[in-house]
PDB file of N, CA and C in Angstrom:
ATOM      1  N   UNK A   1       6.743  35.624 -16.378  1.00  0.00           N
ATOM      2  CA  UNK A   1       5.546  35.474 -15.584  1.00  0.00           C
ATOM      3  C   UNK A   1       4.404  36.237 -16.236  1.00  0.00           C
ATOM      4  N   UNK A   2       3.408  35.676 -16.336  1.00  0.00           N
ATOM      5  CA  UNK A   2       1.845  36.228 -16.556  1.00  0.00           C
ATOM      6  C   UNK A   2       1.610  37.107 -16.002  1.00  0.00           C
ATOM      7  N   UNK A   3       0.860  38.303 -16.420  1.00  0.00           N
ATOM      8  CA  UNK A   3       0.308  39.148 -15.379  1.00  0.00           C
ATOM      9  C   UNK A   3      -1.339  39.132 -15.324  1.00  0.00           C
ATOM     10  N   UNK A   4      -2.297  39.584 -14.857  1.00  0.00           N
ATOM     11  CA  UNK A   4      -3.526  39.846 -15.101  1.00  0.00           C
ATOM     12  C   UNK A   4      -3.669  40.928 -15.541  1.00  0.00           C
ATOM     13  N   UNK A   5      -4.690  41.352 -16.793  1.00  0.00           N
ATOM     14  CA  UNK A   5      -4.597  42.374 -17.082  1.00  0.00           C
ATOM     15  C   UNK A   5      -5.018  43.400 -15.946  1.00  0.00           C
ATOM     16  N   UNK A   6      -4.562  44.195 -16.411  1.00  0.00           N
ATOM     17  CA  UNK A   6      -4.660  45.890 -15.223  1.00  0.00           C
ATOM     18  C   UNK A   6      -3.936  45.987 -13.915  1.00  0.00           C
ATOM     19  N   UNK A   7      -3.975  44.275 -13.363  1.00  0.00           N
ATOM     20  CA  UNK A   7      -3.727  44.162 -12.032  1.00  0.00           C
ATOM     21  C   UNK A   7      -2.006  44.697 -11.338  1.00  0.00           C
ATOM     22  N   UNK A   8      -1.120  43.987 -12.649  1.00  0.00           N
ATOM     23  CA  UNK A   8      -0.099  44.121 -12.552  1.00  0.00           C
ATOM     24  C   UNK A   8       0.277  43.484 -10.996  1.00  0.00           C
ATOM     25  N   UNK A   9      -0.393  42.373 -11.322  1.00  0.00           N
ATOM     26  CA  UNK A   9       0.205  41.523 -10.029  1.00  0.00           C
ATOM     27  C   UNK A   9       0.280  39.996 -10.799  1.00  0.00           C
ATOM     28  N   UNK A  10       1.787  39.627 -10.650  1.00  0.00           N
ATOM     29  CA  UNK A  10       2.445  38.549 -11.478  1.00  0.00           C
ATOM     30  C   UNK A  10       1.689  37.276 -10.890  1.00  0.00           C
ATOM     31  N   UNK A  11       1.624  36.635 -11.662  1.00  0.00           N
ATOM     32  CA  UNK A  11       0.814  35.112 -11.298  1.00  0.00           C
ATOM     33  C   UNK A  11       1.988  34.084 -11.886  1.00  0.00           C
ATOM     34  N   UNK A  12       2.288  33.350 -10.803  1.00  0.00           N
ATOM     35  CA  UNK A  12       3.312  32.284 -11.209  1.00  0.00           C
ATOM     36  C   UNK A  12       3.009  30.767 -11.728  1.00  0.00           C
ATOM     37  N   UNK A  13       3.985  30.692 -12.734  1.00  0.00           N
ATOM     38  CA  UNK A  13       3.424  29.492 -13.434  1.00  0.00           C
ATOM     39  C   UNK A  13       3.148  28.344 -12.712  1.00  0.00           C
ATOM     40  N   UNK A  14       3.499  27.967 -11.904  1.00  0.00           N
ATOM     41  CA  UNK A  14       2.624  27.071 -10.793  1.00  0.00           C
ATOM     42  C   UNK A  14       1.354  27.290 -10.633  1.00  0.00           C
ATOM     43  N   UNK A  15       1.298  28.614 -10.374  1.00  0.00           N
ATOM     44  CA  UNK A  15      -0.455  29.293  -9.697  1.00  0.00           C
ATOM     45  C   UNK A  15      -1.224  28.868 -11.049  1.00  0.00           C
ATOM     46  N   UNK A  16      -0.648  28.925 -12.294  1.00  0.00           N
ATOM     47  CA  UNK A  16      -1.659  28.641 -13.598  1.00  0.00           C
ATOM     48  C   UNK A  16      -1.487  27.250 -13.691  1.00  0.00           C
ATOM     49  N   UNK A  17      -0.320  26.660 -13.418  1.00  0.00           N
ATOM     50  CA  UNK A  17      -1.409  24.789 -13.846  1.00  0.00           C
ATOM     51  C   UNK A  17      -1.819  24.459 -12.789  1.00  0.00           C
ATOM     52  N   UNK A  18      -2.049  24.860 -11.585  1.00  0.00           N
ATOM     53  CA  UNK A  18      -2.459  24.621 -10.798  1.00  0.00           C
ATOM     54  C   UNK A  18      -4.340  24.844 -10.968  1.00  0.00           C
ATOM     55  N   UNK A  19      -4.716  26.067 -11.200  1.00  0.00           N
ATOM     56  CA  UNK A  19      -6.138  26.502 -11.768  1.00  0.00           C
ATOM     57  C   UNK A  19      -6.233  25.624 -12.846  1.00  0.00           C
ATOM     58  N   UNK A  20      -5.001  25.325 -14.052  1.00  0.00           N
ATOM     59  CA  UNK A  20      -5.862  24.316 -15.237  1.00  0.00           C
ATOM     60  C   UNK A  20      -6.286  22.927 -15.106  1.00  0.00           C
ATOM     61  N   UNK A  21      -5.383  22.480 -13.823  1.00  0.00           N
ATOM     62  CA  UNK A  21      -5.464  21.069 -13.069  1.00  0.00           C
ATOM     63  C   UNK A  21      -7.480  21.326 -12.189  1.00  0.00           C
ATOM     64  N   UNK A  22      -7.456  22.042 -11.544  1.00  0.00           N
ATOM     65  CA  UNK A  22      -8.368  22.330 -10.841  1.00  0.00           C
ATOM     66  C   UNK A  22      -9.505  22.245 -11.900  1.00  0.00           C
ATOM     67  N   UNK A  23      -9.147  23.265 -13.084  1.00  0.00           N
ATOM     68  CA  UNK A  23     -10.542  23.405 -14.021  1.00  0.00           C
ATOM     69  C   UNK A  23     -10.623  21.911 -14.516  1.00  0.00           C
ATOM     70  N   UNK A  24      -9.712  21.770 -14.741  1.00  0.00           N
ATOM     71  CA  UNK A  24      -9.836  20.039 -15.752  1.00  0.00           C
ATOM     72  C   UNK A  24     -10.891  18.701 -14.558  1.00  0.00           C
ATOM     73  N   UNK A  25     -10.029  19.094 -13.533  1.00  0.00           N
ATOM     74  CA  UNK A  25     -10.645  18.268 -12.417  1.00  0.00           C
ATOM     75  C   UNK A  25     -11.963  18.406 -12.009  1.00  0.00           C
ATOM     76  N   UNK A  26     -12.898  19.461 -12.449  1.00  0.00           N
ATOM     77  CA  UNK A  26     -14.136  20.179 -12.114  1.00  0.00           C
ATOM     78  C   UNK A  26     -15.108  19.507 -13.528  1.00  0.00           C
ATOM     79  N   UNK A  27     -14.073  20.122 -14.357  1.00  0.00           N
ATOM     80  CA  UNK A  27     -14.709  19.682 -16.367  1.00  0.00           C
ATOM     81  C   UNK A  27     -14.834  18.102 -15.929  1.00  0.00           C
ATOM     82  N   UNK A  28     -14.212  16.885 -15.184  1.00  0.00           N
ATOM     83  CA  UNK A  28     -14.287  15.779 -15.028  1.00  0.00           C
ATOM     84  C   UNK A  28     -15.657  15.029 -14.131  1.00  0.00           C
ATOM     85  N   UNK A  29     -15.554  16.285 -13.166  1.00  0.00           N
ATOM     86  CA  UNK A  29     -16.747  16.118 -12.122  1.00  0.00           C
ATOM     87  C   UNK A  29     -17.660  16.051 -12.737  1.00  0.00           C
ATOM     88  N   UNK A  30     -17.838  17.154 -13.418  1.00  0.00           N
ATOM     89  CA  UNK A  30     -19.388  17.571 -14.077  1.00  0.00           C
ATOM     90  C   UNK A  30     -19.966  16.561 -15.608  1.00  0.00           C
ATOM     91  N   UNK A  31     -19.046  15.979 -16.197  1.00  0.00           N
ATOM     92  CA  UNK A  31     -18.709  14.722 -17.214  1.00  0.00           C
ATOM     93  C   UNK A  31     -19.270  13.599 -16.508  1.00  0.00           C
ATOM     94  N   UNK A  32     -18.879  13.007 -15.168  1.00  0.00           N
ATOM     95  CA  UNK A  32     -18.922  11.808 -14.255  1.00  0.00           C
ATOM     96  C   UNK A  32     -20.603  12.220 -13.493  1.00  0.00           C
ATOM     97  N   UNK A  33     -20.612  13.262 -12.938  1.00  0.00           N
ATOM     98  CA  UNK A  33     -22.290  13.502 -12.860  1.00  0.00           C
ATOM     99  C   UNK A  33     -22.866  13.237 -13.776  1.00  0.00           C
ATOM    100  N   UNK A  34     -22.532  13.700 -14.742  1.00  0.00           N
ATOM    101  CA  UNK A  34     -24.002  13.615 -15.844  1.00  0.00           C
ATOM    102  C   UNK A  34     -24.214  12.612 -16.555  1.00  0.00           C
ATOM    103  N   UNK A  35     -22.673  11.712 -16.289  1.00  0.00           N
ATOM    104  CA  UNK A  35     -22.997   9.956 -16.876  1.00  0.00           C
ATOM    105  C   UNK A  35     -23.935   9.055 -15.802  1.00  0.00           C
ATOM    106  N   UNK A  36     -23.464   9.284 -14.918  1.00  0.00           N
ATOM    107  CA  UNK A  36     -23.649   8.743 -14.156  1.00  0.00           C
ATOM    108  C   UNK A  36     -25.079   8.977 -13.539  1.00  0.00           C
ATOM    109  N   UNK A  37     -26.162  10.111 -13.690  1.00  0.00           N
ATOM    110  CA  UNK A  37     -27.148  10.346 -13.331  1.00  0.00           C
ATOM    111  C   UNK A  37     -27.870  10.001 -14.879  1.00  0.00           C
ATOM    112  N   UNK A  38     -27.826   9.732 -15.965  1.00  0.00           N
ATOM    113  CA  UNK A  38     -28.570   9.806 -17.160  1.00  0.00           C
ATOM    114  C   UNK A  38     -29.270   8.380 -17.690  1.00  0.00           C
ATOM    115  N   UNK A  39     -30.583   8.472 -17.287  1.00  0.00           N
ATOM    116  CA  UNK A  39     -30.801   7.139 -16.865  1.00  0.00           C
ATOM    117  C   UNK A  39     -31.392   6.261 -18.177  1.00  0.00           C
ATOM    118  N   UNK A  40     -30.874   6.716 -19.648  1.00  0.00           N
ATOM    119  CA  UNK A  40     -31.162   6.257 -20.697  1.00  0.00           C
ATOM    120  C   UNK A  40     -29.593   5.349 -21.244  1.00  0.00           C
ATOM    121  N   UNK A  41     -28.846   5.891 -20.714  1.00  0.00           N
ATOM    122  CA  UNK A  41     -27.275   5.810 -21.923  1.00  0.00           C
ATOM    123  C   UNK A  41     -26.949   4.385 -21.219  1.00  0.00           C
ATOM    124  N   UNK A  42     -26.859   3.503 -19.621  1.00  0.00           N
ATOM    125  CA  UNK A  42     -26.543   2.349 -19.645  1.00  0.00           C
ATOM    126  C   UNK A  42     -27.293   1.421 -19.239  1.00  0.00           C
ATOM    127  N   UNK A  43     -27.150   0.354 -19.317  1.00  0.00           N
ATOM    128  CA  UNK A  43     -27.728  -0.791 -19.194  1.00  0.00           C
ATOM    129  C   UNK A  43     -27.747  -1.266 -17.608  1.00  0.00           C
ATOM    130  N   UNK A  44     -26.824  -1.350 -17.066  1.00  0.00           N
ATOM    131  CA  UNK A  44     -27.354  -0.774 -15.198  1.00  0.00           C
ATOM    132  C   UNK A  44     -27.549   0.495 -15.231  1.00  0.00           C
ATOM    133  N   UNK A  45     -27.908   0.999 -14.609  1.00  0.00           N
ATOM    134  CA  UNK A  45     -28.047   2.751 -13.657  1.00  0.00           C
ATOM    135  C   UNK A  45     -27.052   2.653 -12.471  1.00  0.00           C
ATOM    136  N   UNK A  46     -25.978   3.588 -12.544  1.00  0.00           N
ATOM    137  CA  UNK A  46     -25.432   3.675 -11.748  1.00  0.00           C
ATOM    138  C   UNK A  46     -23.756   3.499 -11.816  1.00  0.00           C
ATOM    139  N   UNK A  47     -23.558   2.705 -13.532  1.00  0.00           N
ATOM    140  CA  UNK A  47     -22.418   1.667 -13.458  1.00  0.00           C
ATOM    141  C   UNK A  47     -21.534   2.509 -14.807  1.00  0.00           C
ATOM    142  N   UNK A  48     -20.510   3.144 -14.881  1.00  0.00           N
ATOM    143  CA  UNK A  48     -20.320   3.992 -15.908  1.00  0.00           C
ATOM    144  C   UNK A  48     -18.853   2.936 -16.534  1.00  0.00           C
ATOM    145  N   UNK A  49     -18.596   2.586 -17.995  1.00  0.00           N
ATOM    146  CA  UNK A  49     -17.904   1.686 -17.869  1.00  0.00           C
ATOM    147  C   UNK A  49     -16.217   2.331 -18.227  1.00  0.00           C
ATOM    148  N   UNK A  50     -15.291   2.214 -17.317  1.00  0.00           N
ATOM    149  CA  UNK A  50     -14.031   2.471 -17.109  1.00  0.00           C
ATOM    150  C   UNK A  50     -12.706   2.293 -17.997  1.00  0.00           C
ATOM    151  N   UNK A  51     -12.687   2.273 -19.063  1.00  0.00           N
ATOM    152  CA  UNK A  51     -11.655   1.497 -19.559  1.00  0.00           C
ATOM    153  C   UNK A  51      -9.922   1.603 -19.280  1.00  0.00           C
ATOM    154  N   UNK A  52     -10.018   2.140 -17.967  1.00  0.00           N
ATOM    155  CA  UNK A  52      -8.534   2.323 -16.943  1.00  0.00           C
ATOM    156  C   UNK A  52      -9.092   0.738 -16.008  1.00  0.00           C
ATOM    157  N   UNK A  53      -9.677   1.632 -15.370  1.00  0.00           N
ATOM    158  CA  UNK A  53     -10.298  -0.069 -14.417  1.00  0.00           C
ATOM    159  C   UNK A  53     -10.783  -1.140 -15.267  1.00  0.00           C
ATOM    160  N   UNK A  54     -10.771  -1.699 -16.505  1.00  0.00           N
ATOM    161  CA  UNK A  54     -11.368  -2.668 -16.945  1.00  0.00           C
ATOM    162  C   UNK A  54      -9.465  -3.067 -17.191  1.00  0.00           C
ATOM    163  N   UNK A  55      -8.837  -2.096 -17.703  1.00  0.00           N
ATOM    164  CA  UNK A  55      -7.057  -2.724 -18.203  1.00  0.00           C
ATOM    165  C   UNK A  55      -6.800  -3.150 -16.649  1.00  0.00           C
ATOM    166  N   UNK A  56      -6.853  -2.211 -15.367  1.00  0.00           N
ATOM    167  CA  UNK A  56      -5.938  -2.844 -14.032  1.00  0.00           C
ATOM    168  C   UNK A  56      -6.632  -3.889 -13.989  1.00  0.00           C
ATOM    169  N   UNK A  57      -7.802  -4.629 -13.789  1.00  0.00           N
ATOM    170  CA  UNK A  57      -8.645  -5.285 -13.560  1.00  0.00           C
ATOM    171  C   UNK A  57      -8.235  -6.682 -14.406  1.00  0.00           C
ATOM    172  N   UNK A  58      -8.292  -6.179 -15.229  1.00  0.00           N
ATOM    173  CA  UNK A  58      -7.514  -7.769 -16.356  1.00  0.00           C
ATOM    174  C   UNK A  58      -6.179  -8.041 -16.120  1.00  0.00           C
ATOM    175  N   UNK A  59      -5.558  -6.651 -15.877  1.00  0.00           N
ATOM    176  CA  UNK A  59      -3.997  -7.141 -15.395  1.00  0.00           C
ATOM    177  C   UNK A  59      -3.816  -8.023 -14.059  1.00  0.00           C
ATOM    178  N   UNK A  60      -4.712  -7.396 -12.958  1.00  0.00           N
ATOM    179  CA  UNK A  60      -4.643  -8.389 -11.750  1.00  0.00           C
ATOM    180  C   UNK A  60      -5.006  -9.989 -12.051  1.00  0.00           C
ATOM    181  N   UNK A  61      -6.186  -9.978 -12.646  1.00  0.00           N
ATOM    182  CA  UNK A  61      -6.788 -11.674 -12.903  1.00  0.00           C
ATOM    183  C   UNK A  61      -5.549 -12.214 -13.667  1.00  0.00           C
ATOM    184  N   UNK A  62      -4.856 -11.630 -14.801  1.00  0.00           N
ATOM    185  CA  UNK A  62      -4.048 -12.513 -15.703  1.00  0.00           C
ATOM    186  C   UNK A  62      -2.545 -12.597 -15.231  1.00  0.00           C
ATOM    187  N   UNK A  63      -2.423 -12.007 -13.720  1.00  0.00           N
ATOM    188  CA  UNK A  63      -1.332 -12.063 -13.818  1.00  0.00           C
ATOM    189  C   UNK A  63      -0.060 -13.000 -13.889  1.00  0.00           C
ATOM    190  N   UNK A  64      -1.023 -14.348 -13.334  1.00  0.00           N
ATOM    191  CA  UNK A  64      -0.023 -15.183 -13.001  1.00  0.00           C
ATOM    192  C   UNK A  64       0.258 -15.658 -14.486  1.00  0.00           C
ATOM    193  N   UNK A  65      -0.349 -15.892 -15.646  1.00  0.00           N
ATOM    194  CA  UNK A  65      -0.070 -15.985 -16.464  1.00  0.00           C
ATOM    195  C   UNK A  65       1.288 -15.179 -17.639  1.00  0.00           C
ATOM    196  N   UNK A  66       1.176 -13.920 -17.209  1.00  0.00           N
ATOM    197  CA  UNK A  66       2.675 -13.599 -17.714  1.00  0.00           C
ATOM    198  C   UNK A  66       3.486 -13.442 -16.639  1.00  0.00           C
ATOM    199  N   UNK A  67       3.395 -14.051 -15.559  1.00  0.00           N
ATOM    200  CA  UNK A  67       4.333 -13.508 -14.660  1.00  0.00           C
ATOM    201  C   UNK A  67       5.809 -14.839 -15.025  1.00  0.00           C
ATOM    202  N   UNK A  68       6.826 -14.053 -14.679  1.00  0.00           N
ATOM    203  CA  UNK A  68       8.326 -15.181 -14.876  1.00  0.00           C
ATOM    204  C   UNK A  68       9.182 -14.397 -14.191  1.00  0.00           C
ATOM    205  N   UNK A  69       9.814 -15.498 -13.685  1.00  0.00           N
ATOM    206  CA  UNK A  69      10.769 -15.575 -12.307  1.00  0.00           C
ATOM    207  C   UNK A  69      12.142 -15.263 -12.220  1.00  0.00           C
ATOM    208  N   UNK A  70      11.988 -13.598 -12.359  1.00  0.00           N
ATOM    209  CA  UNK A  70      13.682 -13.589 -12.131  1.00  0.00           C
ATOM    210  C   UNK A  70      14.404 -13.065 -10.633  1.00  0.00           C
ATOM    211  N   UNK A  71      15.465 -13.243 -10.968  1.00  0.00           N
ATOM    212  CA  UNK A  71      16.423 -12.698  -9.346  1.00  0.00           C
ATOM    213  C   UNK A  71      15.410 -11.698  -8.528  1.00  0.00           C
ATOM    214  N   UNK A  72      14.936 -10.708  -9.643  1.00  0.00           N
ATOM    215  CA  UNK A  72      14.449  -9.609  -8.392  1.00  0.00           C
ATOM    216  C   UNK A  72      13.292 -10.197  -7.750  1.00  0.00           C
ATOM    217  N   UNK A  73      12.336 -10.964  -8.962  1.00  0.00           N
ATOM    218  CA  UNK A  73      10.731 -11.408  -8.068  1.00  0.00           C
ATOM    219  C   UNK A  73      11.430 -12.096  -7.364  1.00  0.00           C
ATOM    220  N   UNK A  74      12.537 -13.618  -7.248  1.00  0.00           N
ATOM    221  CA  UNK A  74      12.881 -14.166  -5.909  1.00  0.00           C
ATOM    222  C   UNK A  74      13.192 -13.471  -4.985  1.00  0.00           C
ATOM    223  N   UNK A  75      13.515 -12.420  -5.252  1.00  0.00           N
ATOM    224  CA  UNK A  75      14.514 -11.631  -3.880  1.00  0.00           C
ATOM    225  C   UNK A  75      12.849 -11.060  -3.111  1.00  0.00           C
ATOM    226  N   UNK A  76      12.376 -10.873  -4.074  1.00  0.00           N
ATOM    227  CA  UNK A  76      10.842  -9.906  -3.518  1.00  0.00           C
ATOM    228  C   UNK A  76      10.267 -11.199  -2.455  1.00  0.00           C
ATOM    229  N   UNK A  77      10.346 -12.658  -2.486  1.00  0.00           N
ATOM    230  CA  UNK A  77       9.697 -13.356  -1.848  1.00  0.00           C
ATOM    231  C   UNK A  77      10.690 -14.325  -0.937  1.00  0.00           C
ATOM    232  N   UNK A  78      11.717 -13.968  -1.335  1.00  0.00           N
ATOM    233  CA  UNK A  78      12.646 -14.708  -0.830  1.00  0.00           C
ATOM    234  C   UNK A  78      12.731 -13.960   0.945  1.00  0.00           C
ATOM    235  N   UNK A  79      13.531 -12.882   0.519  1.00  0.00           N
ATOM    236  CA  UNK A  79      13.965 -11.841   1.641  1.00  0.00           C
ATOM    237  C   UNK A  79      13.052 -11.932   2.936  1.00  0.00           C
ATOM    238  N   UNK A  80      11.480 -11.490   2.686  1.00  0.00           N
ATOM    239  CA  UNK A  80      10.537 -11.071   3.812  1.00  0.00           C
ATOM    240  C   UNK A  80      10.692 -13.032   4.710  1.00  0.00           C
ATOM    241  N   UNK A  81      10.754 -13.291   4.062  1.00  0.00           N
ATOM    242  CA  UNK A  81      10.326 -14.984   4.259  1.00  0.00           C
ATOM    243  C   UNK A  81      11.804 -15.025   5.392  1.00  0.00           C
ATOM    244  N   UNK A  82      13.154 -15.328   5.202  1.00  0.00           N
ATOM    245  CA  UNK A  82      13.982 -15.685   5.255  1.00  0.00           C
ATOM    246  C   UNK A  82      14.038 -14.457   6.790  1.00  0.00           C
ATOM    247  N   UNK A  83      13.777 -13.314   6.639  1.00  0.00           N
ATOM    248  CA  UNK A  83      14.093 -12.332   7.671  1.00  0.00           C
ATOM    249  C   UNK A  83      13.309 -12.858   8.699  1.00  0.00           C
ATOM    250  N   UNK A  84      12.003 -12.924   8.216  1.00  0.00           N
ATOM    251  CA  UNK A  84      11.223 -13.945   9.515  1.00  0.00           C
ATOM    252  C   UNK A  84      11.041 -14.426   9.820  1.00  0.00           C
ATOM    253  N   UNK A  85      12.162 -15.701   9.539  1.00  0.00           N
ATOM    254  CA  UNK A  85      12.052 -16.933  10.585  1.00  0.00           C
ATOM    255  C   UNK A  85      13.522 -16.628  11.050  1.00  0.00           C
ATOM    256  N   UNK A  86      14.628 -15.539  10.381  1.00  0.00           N
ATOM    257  CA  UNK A  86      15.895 -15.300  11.319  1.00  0.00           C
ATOM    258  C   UNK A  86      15.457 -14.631  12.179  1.00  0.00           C
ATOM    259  N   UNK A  87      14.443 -13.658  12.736  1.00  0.00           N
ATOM    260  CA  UNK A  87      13.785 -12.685  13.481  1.00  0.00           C
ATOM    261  C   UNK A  87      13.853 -13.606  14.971  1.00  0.00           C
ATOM    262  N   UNK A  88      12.712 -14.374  14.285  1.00  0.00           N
ATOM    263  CA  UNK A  88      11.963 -15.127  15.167  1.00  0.00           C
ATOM    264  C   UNK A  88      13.295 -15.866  15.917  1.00  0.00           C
ATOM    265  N   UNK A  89      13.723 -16.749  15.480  1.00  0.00           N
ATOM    266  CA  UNK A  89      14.914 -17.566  15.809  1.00  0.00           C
ATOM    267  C   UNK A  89      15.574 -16.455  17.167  1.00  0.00           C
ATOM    268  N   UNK A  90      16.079 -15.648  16.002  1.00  0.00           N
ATOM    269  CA  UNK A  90      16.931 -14.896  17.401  1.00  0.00           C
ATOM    270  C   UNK A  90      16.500 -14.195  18.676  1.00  0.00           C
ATOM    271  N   UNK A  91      14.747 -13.715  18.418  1.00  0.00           N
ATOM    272  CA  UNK A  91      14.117 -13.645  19.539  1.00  0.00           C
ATOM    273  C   UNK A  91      13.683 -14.491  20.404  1.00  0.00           C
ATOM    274  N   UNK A  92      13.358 -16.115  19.762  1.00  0.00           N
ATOM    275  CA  UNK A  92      12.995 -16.780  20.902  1.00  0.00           C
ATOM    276  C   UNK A  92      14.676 -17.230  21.575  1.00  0.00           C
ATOM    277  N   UNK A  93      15.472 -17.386  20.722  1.00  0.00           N
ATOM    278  CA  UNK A  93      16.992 -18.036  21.684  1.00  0.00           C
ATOM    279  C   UNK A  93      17.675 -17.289  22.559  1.00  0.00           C
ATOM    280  N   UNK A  94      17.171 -15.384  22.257  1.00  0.00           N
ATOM    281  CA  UNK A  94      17.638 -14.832  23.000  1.00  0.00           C
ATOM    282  C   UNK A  94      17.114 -14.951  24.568  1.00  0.00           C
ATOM    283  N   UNK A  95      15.369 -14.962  24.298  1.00  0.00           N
ATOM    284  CA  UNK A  95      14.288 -15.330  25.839  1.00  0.00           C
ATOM    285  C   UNK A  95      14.996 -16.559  26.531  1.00  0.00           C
ATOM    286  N   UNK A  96      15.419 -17.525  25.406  1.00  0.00           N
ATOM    287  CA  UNK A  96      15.998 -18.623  26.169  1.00  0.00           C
ATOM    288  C   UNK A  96      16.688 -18.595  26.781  1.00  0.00           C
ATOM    289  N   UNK A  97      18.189 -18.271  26.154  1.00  0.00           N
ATOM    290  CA  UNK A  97      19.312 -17.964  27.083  1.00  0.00           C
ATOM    291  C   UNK A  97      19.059 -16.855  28.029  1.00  0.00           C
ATOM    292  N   UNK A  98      18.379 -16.184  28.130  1.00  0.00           N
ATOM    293  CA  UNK A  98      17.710 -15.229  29.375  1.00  0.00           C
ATOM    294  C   UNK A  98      17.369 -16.245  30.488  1.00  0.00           C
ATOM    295  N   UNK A  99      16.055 -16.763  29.793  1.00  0.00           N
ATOM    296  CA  UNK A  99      15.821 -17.304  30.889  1.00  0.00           C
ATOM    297  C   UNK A  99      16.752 -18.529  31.847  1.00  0.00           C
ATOM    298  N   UNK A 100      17.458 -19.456  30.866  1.00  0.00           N
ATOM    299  CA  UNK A 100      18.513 -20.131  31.207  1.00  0.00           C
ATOM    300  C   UNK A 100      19.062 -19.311  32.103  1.00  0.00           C
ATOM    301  N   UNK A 101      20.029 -18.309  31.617  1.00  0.00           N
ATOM    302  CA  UNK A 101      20.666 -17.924  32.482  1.00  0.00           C
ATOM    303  C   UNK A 101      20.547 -17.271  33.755  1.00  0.00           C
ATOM    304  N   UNK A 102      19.379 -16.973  34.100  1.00  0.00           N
ATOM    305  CA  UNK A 102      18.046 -17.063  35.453  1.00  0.00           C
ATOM    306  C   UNK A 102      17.977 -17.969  36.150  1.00  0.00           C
ATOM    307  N   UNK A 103      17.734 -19.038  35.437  1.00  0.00           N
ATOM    308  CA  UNK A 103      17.624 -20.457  36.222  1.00  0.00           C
ATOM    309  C   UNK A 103      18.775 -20.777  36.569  1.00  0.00           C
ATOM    310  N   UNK A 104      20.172 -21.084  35.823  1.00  0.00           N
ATOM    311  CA  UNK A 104      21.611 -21.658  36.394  1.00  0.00           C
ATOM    312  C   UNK A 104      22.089 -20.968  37.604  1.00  0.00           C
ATOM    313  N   UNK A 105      21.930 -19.113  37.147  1.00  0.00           N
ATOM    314  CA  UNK A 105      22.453 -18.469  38.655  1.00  0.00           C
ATOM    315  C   UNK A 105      21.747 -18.331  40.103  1.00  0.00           C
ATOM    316  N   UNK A 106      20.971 -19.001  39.923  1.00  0.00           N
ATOM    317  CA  UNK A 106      19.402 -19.288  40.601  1.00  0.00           C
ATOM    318  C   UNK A 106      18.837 -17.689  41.214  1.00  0.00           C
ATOM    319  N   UNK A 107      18.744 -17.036  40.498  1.00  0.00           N
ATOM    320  CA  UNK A 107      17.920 -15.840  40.295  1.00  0.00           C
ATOM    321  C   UNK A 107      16.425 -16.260  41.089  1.00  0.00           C
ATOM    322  N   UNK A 108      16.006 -17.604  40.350  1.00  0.00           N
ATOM    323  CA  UNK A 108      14.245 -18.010  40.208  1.00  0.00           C
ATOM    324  C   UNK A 108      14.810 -19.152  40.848  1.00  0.00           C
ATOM    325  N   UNK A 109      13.730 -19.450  41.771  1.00  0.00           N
ATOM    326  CA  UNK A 109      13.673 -20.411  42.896  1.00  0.00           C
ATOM    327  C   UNK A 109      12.963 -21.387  42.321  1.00  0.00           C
ATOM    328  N   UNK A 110      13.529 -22.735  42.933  1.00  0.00           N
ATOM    329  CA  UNK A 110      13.097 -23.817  42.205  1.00  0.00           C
ATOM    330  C   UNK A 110      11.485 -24.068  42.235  1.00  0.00           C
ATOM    331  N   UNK A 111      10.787 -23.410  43.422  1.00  0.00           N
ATOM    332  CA  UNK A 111       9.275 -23.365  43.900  1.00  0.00           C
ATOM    333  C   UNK A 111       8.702 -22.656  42.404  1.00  0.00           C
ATOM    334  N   UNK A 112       9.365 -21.651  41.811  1.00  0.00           N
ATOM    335  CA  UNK A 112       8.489 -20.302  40.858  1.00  0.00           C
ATOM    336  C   UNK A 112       9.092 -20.803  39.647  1.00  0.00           C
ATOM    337  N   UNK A 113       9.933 -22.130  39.402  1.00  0.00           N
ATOM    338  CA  UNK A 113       9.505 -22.243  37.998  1.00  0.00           C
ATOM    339  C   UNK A 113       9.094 -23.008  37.125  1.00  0.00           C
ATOM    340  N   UNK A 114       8.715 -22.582  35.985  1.00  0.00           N
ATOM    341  CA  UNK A 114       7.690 -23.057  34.761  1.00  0.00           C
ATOM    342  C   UNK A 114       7.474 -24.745  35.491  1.00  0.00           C
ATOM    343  N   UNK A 115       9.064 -25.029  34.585  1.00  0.00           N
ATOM    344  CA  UNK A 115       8.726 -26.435  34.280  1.00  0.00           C
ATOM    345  C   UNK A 115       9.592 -26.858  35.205  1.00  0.00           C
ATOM    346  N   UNK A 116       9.368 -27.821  36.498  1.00  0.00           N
ATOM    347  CA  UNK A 116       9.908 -28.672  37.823  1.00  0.00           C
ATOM    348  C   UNK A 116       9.798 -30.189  37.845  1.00  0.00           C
ATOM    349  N   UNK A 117      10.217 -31.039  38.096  1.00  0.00           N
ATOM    350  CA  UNK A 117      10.378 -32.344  38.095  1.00  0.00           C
ATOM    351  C   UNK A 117       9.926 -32.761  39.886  1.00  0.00           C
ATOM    352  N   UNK A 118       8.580 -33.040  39.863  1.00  0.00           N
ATOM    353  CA  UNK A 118       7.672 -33.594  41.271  1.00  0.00           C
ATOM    354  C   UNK A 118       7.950 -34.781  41.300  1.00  0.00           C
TER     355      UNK A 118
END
C-alpha cells in the first residue's frame, strides 16, 4: 500500500484508480468543453465528431446485412413469440373453464349472464 508522504496514513489501491479514473474523467470534461465551445475548428457549432458513435451507428444501419441465422438468433425470436401465445392460451382457457364451470353449477343465474338465448 501507498502511503502519503508524512501522513503515514495508507491509501488503498482502489482509493488510487479510483482518483486516476476521476482525474481522467475531469482531463475528458475539460477536452469536450473546449471542443465543443471553439467556434473556428467545425463546420456546425455545436457537433463534435465521434468516431465510437459513428462505428455503433454504422453497426446498427448495416446490420441486417451481416446478420445470419443460427440456433441461438432463432431461439432469441423464437422463445418470446412461442411463450406468448402459450401464455395467452392458458389464460384465456383457464377464464373459460372458470367461467363454464359457473354457469353448469349454476352459480350465475340465467337472468346475469353474458350471452342468453331470448
Amino acid at each position: 500500500m501507498a502511503e502519503k508522504a508524512g501522513t503515514g496514513i495508507p491509501v488503498l489501491p482502489e482509493a488510487e484508480a479510483a482518483a486516476a479514473r476521476a482525474k481522467l474523467r475531469n482531463a475528458l470534461k475539460a477536452e469536450f468543453r473546449k471542443q465543443i465551445s471553439h467556434p473556428y475548428i467545425h463546420n456546425e457549432p455545436g457537433v463534435i465528431f465521434d468516431p465510437a458513435i459513428q462505428r455503433f451507428s454504422s453497426m446498427k444501419a448495416s446490420n441486417a446485412d451481416f446478420f445470419r441465422v443460427t440456433p441461438k438468433t432463432t431461439q432469441y425470436g423464437l422463445v418470446p413469440l412461442v411463450g406468448l401465445i402459450l401464455g395467452f392460451a392458458w389464460i384465456f382457457q383457464t377464464k373459460r373453464n372458470e367461467n363454464e364451470a359457473k354457469l353448469r353449477t349454476g352459480q350465475v343465474s340465467y337472468a346475469d349472464r353474458a350471452f342468453k338465448f331470448n
